[in-house]
Protein backbone atom coordinates (compact mmCIF):
# COMPACT_ATOMS: atom_id res chain seq x y z
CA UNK A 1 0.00 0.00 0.00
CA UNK A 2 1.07 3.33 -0.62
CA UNK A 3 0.94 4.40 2.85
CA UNK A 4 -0.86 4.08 6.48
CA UNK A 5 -3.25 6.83 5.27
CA UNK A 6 -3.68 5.93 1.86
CA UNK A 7 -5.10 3.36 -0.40
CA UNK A 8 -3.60 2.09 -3.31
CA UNK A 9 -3.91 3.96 -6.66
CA UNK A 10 -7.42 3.17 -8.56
CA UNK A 11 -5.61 1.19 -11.18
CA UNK A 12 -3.99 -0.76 -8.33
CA UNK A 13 -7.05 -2.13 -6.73
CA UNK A 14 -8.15 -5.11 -8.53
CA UNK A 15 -11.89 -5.18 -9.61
CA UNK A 16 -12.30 -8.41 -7.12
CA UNK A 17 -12.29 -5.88 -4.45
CA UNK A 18 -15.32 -4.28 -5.27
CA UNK A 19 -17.23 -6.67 -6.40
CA UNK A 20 -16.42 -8.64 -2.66
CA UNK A 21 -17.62 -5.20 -1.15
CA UNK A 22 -20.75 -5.09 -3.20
CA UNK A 23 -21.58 -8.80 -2.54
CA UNK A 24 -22.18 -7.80 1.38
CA UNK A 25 -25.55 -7.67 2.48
CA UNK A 26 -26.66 -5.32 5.53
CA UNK A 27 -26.27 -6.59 9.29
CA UNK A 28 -27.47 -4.11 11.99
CA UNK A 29 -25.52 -4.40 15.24
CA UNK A 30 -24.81 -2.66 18.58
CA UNK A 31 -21.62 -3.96 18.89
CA UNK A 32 -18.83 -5.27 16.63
CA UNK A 33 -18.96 -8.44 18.23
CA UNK A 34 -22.61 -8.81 17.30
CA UNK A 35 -21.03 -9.65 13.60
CA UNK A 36 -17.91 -11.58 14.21
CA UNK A 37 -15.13 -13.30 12.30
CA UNK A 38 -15.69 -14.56 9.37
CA UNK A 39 -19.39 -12.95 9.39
CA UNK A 40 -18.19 -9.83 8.05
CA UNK A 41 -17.02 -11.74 4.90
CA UNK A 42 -21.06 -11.43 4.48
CA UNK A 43 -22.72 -8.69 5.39
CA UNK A 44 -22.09 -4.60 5.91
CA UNK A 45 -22.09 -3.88 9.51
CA UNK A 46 -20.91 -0.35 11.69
CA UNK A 47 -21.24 -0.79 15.45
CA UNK A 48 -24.18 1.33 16.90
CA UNK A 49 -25.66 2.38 13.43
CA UNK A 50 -28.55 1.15 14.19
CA UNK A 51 -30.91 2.83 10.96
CA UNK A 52 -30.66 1.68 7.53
CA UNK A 53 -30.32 5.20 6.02
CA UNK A 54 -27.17 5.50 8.08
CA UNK A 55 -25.58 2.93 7.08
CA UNK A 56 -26.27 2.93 3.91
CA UNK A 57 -24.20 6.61 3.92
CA UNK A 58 -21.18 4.74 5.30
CA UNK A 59 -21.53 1.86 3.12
CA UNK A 60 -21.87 3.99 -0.01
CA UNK A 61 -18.68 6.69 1.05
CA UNK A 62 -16.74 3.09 1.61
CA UNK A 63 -17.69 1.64 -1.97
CA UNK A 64 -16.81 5.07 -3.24
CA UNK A 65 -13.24 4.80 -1.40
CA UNK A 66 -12.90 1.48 -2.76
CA UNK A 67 -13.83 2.40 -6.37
CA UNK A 68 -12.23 5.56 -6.64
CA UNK A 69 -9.21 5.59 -4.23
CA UNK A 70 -9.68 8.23 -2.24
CA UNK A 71 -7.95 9.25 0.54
CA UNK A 72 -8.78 8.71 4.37
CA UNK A 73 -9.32 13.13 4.54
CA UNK A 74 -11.87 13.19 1.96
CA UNK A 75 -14.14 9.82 2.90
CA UNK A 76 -14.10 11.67 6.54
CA UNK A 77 -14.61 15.10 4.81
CA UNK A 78 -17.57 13.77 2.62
CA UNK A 79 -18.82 11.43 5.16
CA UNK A 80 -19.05 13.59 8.48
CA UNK A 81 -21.68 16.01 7.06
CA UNK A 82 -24.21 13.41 6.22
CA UNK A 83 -23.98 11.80 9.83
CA UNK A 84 -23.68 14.79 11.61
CA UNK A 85 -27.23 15.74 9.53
CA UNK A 86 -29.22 12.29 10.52
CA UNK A 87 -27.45 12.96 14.70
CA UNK A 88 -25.08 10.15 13.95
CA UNK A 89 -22.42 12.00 15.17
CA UNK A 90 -20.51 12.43 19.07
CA UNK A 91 -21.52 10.92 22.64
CA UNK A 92 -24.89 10.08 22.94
CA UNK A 93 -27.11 7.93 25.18
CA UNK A 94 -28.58 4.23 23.27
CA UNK A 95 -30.48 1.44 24.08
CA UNK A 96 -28.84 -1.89 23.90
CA UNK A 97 -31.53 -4.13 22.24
CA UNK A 98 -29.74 -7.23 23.79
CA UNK A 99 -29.42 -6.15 27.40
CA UNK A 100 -32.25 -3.19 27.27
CA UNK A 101 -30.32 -0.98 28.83
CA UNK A 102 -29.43 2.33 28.04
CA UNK A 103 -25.57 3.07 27.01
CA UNK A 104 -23.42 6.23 26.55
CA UNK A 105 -21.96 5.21 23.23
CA UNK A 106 -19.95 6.58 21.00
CA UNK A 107 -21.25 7.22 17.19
CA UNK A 108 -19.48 8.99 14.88
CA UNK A 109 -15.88 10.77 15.31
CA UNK A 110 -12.97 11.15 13.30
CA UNK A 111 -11.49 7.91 14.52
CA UNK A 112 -13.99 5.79 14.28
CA UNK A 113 -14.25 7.02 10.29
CA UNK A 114 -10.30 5.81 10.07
CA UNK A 115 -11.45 2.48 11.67
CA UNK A 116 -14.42 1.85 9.15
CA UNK A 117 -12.16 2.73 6.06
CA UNK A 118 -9.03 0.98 7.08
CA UNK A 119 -11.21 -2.00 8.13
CA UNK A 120 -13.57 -2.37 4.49
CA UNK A 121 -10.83 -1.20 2.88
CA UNK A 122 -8.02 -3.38 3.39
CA UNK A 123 -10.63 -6.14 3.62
CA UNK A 124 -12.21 -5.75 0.67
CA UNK A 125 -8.41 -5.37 -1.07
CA UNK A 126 -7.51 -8.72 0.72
CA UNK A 127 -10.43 -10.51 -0.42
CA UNK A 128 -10.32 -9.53 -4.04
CA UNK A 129 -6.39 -10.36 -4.23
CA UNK A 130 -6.98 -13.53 -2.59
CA UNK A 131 -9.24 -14.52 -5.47
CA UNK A 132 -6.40 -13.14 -7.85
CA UNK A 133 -4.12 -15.70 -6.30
CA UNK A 134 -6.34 -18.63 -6.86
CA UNK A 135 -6.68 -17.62 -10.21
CA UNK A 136 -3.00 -17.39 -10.85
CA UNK A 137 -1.80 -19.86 -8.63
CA UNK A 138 -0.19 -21.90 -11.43
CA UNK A 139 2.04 -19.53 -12.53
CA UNK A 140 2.44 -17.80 -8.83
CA UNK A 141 2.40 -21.02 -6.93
CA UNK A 142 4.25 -19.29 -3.48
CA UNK A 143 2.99 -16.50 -1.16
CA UNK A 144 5.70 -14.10 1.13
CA UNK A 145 4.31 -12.66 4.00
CA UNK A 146 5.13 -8.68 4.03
CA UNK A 147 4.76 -6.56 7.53
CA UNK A 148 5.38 -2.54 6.52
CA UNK A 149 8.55 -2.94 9.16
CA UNK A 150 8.79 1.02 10.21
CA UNK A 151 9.32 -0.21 13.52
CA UNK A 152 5.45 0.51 14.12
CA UNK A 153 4.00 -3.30 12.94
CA UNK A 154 3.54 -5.68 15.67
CA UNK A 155 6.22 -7.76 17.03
CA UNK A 156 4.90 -11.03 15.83
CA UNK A 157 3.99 -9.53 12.20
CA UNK A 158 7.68 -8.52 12.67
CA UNK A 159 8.95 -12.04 12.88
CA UNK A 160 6.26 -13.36 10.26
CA UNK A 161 7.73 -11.14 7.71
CA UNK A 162 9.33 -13.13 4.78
CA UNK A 163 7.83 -16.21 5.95
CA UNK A 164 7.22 -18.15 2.27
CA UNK A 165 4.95 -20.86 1.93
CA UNK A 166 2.74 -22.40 -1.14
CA UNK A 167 -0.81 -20.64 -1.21
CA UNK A 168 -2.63 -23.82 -0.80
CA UNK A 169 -0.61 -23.78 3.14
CA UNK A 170 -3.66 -24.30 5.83
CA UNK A 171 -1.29 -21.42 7.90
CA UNK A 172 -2.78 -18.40 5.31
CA UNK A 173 -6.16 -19.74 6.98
CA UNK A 174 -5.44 -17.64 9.77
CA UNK A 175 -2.59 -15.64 9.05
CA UNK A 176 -3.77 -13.96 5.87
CA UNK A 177 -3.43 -10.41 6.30
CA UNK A 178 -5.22 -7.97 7.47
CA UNK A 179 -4.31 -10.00 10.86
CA UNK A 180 -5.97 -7.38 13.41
CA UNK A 181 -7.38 -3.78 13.81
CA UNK A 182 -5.13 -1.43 11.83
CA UNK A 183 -3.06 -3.86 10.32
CA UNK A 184 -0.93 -2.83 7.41
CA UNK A 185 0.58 -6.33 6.18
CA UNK A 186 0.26 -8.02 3.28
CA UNK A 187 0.97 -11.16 0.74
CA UNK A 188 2.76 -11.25 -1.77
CA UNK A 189 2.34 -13.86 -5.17
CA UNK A 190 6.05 -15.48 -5.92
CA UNK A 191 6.72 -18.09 -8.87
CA UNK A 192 10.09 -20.11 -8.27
CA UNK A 193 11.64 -18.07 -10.95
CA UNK A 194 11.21 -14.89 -8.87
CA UNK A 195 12.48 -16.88 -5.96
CA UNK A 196 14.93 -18.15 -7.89
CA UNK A 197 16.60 -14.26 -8.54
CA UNK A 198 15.65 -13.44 -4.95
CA UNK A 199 18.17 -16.24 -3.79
CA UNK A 200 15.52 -17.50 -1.30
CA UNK A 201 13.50 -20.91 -1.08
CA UNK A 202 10.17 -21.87 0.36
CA UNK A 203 10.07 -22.71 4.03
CA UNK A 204 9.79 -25.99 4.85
CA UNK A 205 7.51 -25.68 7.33
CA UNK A 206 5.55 -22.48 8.79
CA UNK A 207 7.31 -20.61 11.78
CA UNK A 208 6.59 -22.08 15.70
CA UNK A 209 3.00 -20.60 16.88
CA UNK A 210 3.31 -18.20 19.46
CA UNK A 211 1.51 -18.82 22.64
CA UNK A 212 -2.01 -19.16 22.90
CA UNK A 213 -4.22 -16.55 24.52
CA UNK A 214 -7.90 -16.79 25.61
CA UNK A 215 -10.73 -14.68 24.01
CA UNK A 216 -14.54 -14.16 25.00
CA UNK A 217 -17.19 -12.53 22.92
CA UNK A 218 -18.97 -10.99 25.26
CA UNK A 219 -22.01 -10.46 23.24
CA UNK A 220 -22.77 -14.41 22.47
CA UNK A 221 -20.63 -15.93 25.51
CA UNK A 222 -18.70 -17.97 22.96
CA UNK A 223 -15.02 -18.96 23.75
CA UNK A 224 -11.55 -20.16 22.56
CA UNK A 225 -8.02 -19.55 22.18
CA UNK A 226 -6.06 -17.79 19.60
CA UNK A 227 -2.43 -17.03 18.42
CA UNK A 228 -0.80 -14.28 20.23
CA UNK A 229 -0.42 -11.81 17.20
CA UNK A 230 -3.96 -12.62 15.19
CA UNK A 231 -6.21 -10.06 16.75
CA UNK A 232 -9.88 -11.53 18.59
CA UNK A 233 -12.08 -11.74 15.59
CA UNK A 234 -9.40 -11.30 12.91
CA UNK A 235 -7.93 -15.40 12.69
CA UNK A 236 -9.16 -16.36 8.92
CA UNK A 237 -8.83 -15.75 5.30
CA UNK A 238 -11.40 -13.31 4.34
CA UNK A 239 -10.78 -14.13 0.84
CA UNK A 240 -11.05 -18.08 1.25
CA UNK A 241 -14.53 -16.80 3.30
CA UNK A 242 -15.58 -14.68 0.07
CA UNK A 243 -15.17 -17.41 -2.15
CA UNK A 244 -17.37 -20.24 -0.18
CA UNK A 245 -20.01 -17.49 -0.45
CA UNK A 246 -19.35 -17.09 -4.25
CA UNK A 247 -20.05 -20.82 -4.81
CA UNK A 248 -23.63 -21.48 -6.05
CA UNK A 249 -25.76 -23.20 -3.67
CA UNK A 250 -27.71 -26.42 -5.01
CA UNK A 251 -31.27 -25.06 -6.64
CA UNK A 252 -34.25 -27.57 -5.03
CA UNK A 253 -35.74 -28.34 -8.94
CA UNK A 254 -32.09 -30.62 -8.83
CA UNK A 255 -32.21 -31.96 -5.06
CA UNK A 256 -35.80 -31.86 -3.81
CA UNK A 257 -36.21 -31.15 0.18
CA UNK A 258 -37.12 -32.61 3.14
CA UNK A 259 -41.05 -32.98 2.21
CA UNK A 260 -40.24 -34.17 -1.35
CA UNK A 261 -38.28 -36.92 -0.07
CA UNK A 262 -34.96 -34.76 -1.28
CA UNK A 263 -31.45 -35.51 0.49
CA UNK A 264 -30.65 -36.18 3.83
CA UNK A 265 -29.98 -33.23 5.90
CA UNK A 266 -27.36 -33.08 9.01
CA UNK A 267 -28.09 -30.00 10.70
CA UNK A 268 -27.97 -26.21 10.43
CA UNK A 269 -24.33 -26.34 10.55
CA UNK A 270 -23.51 -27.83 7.10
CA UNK A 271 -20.99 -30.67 8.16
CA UNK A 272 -21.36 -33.36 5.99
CA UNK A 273 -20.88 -36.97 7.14
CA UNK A 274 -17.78 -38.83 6.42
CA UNK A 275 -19.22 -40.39 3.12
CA UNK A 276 -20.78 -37.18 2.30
CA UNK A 277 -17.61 -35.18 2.45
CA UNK A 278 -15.95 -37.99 0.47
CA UNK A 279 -18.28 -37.68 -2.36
CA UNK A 280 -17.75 -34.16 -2.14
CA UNK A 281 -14.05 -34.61 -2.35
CA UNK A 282 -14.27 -36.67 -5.13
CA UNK A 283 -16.30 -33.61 -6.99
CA UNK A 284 -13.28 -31.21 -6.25
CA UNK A 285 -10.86 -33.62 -7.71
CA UNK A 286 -12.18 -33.44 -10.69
CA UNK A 287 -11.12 -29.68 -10.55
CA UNK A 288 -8.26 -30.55 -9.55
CA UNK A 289 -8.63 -28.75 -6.38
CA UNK A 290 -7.67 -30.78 -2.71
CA UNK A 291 -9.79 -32.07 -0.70
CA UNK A 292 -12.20 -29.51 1.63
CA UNK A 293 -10.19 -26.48 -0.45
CA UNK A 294 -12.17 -23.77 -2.17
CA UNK A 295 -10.63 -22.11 -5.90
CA UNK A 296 -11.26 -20.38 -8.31
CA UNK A 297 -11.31 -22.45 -11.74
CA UNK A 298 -12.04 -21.50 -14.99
CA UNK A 299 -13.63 -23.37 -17.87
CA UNK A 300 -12.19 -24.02 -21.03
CA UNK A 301 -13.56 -20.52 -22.23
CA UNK A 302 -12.15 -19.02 -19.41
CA UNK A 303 -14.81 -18.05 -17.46
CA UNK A 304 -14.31 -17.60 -13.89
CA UNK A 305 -16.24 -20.96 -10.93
CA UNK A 306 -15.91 -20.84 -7.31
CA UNK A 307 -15.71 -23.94 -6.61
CA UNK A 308 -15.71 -25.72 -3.43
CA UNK A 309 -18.19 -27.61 -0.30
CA UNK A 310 -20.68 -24.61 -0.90
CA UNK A 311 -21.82 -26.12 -4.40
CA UNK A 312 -23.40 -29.12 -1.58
CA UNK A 313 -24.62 -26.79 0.98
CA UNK A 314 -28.43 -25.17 0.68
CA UNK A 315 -29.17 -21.71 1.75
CA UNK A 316 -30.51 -22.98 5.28
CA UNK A 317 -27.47 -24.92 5.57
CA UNK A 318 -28.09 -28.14 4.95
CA UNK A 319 -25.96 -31.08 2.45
CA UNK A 320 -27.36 -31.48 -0.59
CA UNK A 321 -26.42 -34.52 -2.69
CA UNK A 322 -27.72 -35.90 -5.85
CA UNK A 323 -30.29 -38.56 -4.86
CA UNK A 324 -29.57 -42.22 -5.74
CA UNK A 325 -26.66 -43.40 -7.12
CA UNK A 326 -24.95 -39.94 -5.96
CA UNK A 327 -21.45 -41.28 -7.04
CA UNK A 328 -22.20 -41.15 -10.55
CA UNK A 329 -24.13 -38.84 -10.23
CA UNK A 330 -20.85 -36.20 -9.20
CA UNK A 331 -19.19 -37.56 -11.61
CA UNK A 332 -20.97 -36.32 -14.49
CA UNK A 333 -22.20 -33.41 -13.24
CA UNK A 334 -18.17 -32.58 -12.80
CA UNK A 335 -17.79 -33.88 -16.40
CA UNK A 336 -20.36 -32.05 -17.95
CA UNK A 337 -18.94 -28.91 -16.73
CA UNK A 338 -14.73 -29.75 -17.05
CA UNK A 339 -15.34 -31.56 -20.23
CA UNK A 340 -18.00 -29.77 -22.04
CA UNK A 341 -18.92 -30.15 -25.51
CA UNK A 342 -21.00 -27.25 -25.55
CA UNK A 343 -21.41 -24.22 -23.16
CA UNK A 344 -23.60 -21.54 -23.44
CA UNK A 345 -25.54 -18.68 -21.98
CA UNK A 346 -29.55 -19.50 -21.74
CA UNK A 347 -32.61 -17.51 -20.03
CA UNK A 348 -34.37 -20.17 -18.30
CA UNK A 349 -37.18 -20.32 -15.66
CA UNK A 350 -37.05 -20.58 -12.21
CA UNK A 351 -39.53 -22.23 -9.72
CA UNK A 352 -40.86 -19.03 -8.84
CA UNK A 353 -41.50 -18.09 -12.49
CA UNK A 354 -38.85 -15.24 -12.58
CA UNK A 355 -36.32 -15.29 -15.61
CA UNK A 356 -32.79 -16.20 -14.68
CA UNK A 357 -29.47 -16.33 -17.32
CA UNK A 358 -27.26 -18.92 -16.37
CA UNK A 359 -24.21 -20.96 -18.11
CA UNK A 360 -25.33 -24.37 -19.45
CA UNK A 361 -22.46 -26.97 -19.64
CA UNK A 362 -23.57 -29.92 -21.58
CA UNK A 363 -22.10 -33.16 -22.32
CA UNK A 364 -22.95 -36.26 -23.62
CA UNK A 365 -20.87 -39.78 -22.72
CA UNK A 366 -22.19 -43.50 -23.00
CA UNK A 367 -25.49 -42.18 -24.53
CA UNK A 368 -26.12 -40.04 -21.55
CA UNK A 369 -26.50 -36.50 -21.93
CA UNK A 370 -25.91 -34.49 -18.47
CA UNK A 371 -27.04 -30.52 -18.62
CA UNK A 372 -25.57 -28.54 -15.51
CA UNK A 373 -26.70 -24.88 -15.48
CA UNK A 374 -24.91 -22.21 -13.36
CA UNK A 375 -26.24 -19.08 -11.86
CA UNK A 376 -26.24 -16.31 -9.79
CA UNK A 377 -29.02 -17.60 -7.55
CA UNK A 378 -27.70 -21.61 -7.71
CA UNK A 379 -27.26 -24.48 -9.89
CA UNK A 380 -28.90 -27.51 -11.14
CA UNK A 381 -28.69 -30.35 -13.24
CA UNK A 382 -30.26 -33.10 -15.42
CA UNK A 383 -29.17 -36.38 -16.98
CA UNK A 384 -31.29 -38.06 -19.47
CA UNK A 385 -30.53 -40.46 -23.04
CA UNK A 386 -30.22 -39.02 -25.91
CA UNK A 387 -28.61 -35.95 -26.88
């Protein structure tokens, strides 16, 4: 980045980074823990704006940071007048809808503008490169770790600095950067060539973990322990979070529900079963993406798949399999779509009668012709003889 204050040049931000931004739906929440983790991968939140119309101002003067590169003066130069206007703005006494008690809290002020640019921004940047890197992870296979080292970074980011490991490494799960409030860090792509000149290798294994620490959020009583160094709320990839949320979920024309006799489910919190996972796995191999990862792959035209677990998981978050003989089933949905003789954009019609566009991968093998179709709102797919 081009500085503490500053975002990178317009040209510099890659359009990932606003599209992540603009994927975020709205959250309303008293306090930043009422959104927490890997949450905010999701949805738009500001502690204590508790109206739509005001945060929709901050979310709009953060997409136009984001899109335009401005500076930290002007988003808190345009920004202030519009709170100030709707009283969002200094000390001020609020009710607490969880506890119903009333609160001297603090809305706007100049620092908590830096916070809520340096936060989206640097998120948003982090998420949209990290979907740059699984696109380009062929040719850029490595990722350095880079702390700003002005003598003002952490002491841990200080030791993580040049710390070189492949980008499929489970330690950028948690140690992706931004790593905590105001953190400056970042990754940096490397093919062997480049390390090659640089006169450096990969490590061979990530650096010792620092002592563990104990954290609380205080707003849902949850627990656990976490890497002195990764800040309470801060220990995951936001751009391996943005692309499990890019992946389609299954469409019920293609897997049914519970009262049409549809899949199994296993529970609100989408962990399959050990042979559901391993039909899973055995979908992402035919991506050629490792087991339980998430990528970005691209079909033969080039155009751009999340792929991952969330292609299994419906919107209530519940597995989805194909019914049956689910085996074969993956496997020619997978072929359809990696070995397509034809794709194409169609207007089709959903369940609820509204027109959709989607990408239609067809393919037919042993007499069998398998149609997968691809949208913004799901997938589904079909199998039948013939052509």
């Amino acid at each position: 980045m081009s500085g503490p204050e500053e975002l990178p040049p317009a040209n510099v931000l890659p359009e990932e980074a606003i599209a992540f931004f603009r994927a975020k739906g709205f959250r309303i929440g008293f306090s930043w823990q009422d959104v927490f983790r890997e949450e905010h991968a999701r949805w738009f939140t500001v502690a204590k704006a508790m109206s739509r119309d005001v945060l929709e101002d901050i979310r709009e003067a953060v997409d136009k940071a984001i899109r335009e590169g401005i500076t930290l003066e002007t988003f808190k130069k345009e920004l202030r007048p519009k709170l100030e206007a709707k009283g969002w703005w200094g000390r001020k006494t609020m009710l607490d809808p969880k506890t119903g008690q009333h609160e001297l809290v603090q809305l706007g002020s100049p620092r908590r503008l830096k916070t809520i640019f340096r936060a989206n921004v640097r998120t948003a940047y982090a998420a949209g490169k990290w979907e740059r890197i699984q696109r380009t992870k062929k040719a850029f296979p490595f990722l350095e770790y880079s702390s700003v080292m002005d003598g003002r970074e952490r002491p841990e980011h200080h030791d993580w600095d040049g710390v070189r490991l492949p980008v499929d490494h489970p330690w950028w799960d948690t140690h992706t950067p931004p790593c905590d409030w105001e953190c400056r860090c970042d990754v940096v792509a490397r093919s062997q060539r480049m390390l090659d000149r640089m006169g450096v290798t990969v490590d061979a294994k990530p650096p010792p973990a620092n002592d563990l620490v104990p954290w609380t959020n205080s707003r849902t009583g949850e627990t656990g322990m976490i890497e002195k160094g990764l800040g309470k709320g801060w220990d995951y990839n936001v751009g391996k979070e943005y692309l499990r949320g890019l992946a389609p979920a299954p469409l019920p024309e293609s897997f049914g529900d519970d009262r049409n006799g549809g899949p199994e489910d296993v529970g609100a919190a989408a962990q399959p079963s050990g042979a559901q996972q391993a039909l899973i796995d055995r979908f992402l191999k035919a991506f050629g993406i490792a087991a339980g990862k998430e990528a970005i792959w691209e079909d033969k035209e080039g155009w751009p798949l999340s792929v991952g677990r969330g292609w299994f998981i419906a919107p209530g978050g519940q597995v989805r399999l194909p019914g049956g003989a689910a085996g074969v089933a993956i496997d020619r949905i997978a072929a359809a779509i990696v070995k397509a003789d034809d794709i194409r954009w169609v207007w089709v019609t959903g369940e609820d009668g509204r027109a959709l566009l989607m990408r239609r991968y067809r393919r037919t093998a042993n007499g069998i012709s398998t149609l997968v179709d691809i949208g913004r709102d799901g997938w589904r797919w079909t199998s039948r003889q013939g052509r």
